[in-house]
N, C-alpha and C. Protein backbone atom coordinates (compact mmCIF):
# COMPACT_ATOMS: atom_id res chain seq x y z
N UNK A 1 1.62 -1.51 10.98
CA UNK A 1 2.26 -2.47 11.86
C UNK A 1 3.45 -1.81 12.53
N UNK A 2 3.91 -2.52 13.33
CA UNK A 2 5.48 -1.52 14.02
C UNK A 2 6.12 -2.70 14.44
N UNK A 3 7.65 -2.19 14.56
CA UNK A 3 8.39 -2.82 15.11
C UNK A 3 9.08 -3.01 16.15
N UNK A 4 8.09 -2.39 17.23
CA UNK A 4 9.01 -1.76 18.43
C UNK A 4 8.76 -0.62 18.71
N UNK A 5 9.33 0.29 18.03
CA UNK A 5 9.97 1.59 18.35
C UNK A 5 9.13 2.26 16.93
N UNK A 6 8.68 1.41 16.17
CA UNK A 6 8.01 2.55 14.75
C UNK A 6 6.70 1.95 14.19
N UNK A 7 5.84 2.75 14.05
CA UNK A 7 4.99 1.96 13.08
C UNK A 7 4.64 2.36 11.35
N UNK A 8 4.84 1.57 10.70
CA UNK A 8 4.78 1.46 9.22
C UNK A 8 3.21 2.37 8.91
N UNK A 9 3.46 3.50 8.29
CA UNK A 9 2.18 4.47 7.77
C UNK A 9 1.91 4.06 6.84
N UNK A 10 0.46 4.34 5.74
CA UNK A 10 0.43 4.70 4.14
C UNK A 10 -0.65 5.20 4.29
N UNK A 11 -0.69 6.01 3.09
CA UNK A 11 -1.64 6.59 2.12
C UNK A 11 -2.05 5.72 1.01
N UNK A 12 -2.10 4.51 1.35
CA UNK A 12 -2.22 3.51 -0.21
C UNK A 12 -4.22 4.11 -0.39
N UNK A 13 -4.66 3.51 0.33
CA UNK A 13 -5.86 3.83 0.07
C UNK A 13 -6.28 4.91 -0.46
N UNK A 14 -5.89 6.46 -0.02
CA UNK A 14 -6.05 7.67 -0.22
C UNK A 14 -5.58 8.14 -1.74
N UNK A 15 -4.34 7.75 -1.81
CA UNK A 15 -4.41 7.47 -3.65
C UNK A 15 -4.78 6.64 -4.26
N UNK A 16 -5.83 5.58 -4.16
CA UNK A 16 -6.20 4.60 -4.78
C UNK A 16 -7.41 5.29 -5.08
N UNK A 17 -8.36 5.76 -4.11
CA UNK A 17 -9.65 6.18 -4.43
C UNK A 17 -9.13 7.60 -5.48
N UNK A 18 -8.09 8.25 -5.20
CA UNK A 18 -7.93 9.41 -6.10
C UNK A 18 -7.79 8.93 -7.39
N UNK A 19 -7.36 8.06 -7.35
CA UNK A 19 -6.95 7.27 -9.17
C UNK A 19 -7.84 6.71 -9.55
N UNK A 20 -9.54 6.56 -8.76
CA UNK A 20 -10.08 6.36 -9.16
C UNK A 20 -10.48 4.65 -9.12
N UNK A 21 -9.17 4.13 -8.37
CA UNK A 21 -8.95 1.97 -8.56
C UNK A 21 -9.92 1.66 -7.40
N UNK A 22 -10.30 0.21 -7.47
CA UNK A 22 -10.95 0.03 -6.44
C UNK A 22 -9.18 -1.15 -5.83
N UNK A 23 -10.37 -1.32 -4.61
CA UNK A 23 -8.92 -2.47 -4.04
C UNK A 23 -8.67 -3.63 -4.89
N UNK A 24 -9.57 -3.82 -5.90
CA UNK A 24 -9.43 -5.49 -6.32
C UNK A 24 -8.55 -5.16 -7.40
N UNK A 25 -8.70 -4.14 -8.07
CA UNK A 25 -8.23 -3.68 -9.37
C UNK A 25 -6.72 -3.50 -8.95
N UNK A 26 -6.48 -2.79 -8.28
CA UNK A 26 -4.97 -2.58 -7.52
C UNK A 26 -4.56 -3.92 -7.32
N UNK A 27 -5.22 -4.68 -6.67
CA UNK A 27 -4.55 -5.76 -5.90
C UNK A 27 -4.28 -6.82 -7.27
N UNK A 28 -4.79 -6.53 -8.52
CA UNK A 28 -4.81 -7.65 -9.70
C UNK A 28 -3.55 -6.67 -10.46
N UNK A 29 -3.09 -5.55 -10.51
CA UNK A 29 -1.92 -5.12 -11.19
C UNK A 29 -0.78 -5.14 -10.56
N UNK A 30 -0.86 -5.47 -9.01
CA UNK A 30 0.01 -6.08 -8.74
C UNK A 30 0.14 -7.27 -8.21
N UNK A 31 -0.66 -7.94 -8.28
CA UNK A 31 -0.66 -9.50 -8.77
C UNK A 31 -0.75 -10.22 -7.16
N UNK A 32 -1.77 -9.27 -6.18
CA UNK A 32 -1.74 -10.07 -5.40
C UNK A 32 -3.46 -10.24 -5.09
N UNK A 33 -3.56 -10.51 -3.88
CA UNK A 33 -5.35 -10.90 -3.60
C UNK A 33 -5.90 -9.75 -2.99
N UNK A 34 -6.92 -9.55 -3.26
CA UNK A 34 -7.73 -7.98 -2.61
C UNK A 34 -7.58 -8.04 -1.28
N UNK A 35 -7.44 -8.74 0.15
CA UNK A 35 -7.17 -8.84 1.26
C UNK A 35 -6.02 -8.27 1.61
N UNK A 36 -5.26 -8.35 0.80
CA UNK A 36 -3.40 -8.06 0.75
C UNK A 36 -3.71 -6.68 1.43
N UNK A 37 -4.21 -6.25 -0.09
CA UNK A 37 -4.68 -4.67 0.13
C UNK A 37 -5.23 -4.14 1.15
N UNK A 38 -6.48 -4.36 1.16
CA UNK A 38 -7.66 -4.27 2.56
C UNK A 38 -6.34 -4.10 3.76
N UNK A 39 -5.60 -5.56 3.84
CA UNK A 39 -5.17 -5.10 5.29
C UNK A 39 -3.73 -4.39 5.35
N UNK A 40 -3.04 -4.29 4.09
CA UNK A 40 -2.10 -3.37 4.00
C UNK A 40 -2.47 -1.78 4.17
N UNK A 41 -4.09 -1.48 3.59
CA UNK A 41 -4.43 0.00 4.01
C UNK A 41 -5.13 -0.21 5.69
N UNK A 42 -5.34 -0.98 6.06
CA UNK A 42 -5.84 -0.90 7.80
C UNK A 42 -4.53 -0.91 8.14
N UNK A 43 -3.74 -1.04 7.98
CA UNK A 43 -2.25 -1.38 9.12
C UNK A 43 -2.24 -2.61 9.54
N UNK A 44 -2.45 -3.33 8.53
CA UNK A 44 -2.67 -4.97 9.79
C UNK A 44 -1.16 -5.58 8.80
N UNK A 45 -0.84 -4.99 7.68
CA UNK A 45 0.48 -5.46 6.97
C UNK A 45 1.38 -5.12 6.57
N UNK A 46 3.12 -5.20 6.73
CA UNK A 46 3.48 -4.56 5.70
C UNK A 46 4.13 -4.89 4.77
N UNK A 47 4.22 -4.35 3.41
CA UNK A 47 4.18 -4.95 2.61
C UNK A 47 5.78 -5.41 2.05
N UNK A 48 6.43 -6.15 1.53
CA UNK A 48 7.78 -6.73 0.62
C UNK A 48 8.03 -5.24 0.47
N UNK A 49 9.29 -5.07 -0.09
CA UNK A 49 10.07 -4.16 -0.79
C UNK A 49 9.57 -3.98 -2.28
N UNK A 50 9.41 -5.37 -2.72
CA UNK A 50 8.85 -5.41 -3.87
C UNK A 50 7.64 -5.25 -4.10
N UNK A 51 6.44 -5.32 -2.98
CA UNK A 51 5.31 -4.91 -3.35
C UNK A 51 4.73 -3.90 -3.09
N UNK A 52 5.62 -2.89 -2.38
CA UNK A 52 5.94 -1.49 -1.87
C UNK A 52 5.84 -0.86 -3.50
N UNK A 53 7.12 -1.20 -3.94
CA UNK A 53 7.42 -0.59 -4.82
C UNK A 53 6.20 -0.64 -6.57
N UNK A 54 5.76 -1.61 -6.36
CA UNK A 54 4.73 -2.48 -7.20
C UNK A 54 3.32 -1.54 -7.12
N UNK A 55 2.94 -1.16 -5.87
CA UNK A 55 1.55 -0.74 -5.47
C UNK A 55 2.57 0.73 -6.18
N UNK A 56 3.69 1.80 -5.99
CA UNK A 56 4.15 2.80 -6.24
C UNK A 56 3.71 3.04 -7.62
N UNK A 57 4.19 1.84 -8.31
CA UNK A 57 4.58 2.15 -9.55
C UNK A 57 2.74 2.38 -9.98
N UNK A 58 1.90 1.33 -9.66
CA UNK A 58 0.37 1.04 -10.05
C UNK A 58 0.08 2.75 -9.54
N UNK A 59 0.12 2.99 -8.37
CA UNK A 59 -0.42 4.49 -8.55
C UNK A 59 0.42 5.87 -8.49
N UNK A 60 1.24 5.90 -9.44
CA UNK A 60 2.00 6.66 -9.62
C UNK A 60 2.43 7.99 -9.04
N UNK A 61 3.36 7.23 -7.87
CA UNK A 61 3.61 7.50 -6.41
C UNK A 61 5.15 7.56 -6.30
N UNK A 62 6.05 7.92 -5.55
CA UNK A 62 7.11 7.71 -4.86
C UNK A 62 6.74 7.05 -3.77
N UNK A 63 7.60 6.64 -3.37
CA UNK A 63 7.61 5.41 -2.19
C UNK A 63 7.63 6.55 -1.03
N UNK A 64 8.01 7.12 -0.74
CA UNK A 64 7.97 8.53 0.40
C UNK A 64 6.64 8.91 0.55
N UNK A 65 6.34 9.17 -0.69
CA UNK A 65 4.51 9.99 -0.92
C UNK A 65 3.97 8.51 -0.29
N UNK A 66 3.64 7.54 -0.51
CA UNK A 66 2.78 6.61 -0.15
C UNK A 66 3.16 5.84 1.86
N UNK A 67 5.03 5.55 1.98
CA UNK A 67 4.98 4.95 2.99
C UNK A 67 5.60 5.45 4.00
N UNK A 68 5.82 5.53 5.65
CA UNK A 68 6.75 6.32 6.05
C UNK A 68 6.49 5.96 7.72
N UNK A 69 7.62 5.76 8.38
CA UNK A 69 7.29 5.79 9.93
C UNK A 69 7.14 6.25 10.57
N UNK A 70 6.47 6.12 11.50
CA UNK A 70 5.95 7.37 12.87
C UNK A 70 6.30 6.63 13.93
């Protein structure tokens, strides 16, 4: 998504399949609905601070490694 002047990147997907999670599995450790996911890895969302950090912690990530603007 963007705000203007930036748009919000990730790699959520790209370490998810490396860890082996599917989207539903991710989306249930951090306690939200598999769609969340789906459209947080298309770019259609971005995500809380807290669920930034939530998806980090589930695939054991820094927040840099996973999110970043272009």
């Amino acid at each position: 998504m963007t705000d203007g002047t930036h748009t919000l990147k990730n790699a959520v997907a790209a370490r998810r399949e490396e860890r082996g999670l599917t989207q539903l599995a991710l989306a249930e450790e951090c306690g939200v609905r598999r769609e969340t996911i789906v459209n947080l890895e298309r770019g259609r969302y971005n995500p809380s601070l807290r669920l930034a950090l939530k998806i980090c912690a589930a695939l054991g990530a820094k927040a840099e490694d996973l999110f970043w603007l272009e």
